[in-house]
C-alpha atoms as a PDB file:
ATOM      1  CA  UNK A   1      19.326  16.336  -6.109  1.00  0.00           C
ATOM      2  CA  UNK A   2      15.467  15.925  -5.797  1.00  0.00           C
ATOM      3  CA  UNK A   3      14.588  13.899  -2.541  1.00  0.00           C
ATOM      4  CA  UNK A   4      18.089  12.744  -1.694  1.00  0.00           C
ATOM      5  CA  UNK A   5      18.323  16.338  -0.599  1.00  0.00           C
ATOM      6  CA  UNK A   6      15.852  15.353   1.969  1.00  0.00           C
ATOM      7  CA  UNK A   7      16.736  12.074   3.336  1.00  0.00           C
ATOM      8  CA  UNK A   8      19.129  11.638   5.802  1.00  0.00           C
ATOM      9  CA  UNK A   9      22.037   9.432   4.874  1.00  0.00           C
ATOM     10  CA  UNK A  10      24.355   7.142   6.927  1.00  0.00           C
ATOM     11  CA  UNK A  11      27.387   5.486   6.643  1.00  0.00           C
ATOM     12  CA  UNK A  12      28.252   1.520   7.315  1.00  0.00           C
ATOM     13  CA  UNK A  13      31.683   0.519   7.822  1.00  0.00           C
ATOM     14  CA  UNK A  14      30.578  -3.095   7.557  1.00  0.00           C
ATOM     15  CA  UNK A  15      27.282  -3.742   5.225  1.00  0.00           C
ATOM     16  CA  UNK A  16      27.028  -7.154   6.119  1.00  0.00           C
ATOM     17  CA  UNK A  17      27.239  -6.084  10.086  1.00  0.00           C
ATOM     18  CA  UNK A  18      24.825  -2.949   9.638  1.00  0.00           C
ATOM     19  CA  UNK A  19      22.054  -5.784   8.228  1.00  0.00           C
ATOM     20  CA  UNK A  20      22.756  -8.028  10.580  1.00  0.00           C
ATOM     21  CA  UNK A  21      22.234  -5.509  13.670  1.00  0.00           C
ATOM     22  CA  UNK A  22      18.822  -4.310  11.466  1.00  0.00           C
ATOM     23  CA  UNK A  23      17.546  -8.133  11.776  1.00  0.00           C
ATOM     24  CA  UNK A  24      18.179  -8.236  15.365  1.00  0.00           C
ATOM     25  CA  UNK A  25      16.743  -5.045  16.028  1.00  0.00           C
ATOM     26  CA  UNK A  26      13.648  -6.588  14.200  1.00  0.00           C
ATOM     27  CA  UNK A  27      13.926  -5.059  11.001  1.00  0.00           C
ATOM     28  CA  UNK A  28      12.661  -7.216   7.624  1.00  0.00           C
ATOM     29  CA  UNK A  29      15.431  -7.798   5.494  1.00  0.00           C
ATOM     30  CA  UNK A  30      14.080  -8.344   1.495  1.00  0.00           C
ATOM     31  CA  UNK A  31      16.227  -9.719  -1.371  1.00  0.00           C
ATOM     32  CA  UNK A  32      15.689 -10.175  -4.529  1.00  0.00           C
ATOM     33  CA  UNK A  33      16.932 -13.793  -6.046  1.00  0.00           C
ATOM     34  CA  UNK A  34      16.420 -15.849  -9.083  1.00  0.00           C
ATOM     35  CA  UNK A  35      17.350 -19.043  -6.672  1.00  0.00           C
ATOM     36  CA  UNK A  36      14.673 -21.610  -6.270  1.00  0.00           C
ATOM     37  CA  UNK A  37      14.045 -20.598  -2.537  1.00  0.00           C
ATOM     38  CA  UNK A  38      12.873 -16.934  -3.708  1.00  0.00           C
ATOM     39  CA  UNK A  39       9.245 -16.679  -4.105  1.00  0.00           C
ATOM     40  CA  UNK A  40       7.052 -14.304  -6.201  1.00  0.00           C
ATOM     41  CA  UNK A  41       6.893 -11.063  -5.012  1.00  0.00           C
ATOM     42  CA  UNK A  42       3.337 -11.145  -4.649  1.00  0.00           C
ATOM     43  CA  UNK A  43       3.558 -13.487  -1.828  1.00  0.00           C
ATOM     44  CA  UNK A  44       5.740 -11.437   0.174  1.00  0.00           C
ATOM     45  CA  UNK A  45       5.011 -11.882   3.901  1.00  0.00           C
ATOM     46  CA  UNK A  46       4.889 -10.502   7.545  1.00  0.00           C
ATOM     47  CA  UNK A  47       5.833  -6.607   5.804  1.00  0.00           C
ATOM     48  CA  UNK A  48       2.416  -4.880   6.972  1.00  0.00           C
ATOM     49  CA  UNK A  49       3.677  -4.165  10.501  1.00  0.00           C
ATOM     50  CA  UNK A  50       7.496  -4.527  10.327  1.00  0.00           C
ATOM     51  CA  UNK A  51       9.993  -2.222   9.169  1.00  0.00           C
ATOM     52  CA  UNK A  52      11.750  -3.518   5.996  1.00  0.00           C
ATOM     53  CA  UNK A  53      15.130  -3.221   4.043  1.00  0.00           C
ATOM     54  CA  UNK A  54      14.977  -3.995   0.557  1.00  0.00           C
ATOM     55  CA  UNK A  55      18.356  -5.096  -1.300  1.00  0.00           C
ATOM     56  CA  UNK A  56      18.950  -5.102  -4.239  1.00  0.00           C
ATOM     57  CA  UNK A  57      21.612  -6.883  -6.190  1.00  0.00           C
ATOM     58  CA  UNK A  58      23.294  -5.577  -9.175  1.00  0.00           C
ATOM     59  CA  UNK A  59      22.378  -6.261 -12.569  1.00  0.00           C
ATOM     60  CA  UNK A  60      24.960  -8.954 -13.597  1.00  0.00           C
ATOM     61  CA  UNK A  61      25.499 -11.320 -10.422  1.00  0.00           C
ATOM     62  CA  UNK A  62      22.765 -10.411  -8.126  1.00  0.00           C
ATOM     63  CA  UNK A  63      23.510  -9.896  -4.051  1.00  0.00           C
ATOM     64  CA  UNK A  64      26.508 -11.498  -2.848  1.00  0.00           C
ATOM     65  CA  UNK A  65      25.675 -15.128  -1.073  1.00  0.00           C
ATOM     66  CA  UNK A  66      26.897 -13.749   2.380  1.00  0.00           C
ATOM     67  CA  UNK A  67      24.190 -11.112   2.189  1.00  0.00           C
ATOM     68  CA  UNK A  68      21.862 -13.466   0.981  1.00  0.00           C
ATOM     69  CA  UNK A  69      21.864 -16.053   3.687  1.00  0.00           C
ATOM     70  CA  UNK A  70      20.984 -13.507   6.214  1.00  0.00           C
ATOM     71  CA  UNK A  71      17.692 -12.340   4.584  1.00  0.00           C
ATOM     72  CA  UNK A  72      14.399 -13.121   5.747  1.00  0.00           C
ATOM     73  CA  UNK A  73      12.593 -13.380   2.692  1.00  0.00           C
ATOM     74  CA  UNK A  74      13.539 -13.659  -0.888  1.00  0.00           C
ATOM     75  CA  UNK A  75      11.366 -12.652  -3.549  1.00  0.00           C
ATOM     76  CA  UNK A  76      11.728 -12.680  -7.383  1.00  0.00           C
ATOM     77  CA  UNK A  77       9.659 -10.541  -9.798  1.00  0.00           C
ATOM     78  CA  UNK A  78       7.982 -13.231 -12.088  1.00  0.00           C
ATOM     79  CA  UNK A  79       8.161 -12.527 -15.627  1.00  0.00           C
ATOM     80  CA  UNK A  80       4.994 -13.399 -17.611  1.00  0.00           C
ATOM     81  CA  UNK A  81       3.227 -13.089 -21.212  1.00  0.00           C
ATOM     82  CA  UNK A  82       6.259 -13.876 -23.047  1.00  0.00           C
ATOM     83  CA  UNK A  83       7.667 -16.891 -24.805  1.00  0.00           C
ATOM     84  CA  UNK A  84      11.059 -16.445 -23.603  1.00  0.00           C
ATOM     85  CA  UNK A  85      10.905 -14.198 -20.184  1.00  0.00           C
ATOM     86  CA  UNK A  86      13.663 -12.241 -19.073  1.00  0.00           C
ATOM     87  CA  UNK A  87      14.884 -13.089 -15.760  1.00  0.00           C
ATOM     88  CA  UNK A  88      16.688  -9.841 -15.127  1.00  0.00           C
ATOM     89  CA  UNK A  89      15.079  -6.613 -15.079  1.00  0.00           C
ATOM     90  CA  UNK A  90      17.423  -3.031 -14.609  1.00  0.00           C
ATOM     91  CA  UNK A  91      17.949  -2.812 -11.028  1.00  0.00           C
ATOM     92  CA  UNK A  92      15.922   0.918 -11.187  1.00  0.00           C
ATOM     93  CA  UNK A  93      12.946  -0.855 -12.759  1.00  0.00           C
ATOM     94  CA  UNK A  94      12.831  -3.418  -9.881  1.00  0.00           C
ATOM     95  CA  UNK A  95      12.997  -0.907  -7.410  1.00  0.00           C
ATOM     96  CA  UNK A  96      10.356   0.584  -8.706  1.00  0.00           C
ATOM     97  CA  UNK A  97       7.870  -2.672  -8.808  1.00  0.00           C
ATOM     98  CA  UNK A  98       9.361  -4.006  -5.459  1.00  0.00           C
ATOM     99  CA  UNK A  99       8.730   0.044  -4.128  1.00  0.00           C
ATOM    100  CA  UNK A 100       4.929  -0.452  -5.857  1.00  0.00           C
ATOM    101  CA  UNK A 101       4.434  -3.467  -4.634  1.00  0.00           C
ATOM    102  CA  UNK A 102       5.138  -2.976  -0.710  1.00  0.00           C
ATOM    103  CA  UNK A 103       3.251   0.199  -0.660  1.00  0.00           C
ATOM    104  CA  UNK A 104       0.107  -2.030  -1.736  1.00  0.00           C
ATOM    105  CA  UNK A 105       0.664  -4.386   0.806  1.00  0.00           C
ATOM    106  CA  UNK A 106       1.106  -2.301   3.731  1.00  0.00           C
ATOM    107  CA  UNK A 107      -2.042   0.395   2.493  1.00  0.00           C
ATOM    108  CA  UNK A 108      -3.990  -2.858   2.071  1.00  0.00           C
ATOM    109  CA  UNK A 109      -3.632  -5.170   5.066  1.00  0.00           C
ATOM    110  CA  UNK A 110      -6.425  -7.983   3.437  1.00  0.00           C
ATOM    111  CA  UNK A 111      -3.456  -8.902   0.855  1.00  0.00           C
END
């Protein structure tokens, strides 16, 4: 329903294979990690230009390693004002801030 009704949808056999033909046809590919080599998602980089796929990992153990190592950035949504942060948001809510968040950068190429 709603905009799904609109969008075209595809099918993968292989996910891992699908991203890894997006990357070398020179698409972005954006996960979110809690790892120490993720980095805030307000220093995402090189998106302005490029066309991007965002992943997104499920709630309880995050995207598989395998998909992981073949992203080219890893961001992580940092949680702040609060004594004891939550490191895991629902996986709608981060779509939505990662969704935000891209939008700004690409409408605003100074950032």
């Amino acid at each position: 329903s709603g905009a799904m009704e609109l969008a075209p949808l595809y099918e993968a056999i292989s996910f891992k294979r699908f991203l890894e033909e997006s990357l070398k046809n020179g698409w972005n590919l954006i996960g979110t990690s809690l790892s120490s080599s993720s980095v805030p998602l307000q220093h995402l980089k090189n998106i302005t230009y490029t066309p991007s796929i965002l992943l997104l990992g499920n709630e309880g153990r995050g995207i598989s390693p395998s998909i992981l190592s073949i992203c080219t950035q890893l961001v992580n949504i940092p949680q702040v004002y609060s004594a004891d942060p939550i490191n895991s948001l629902n996986v709608s809510v981060t779509a939505g801030i990662l969704l935000h968040e891209l939008n700004h950068k690409r409408n605003n190429t100074s950032t």
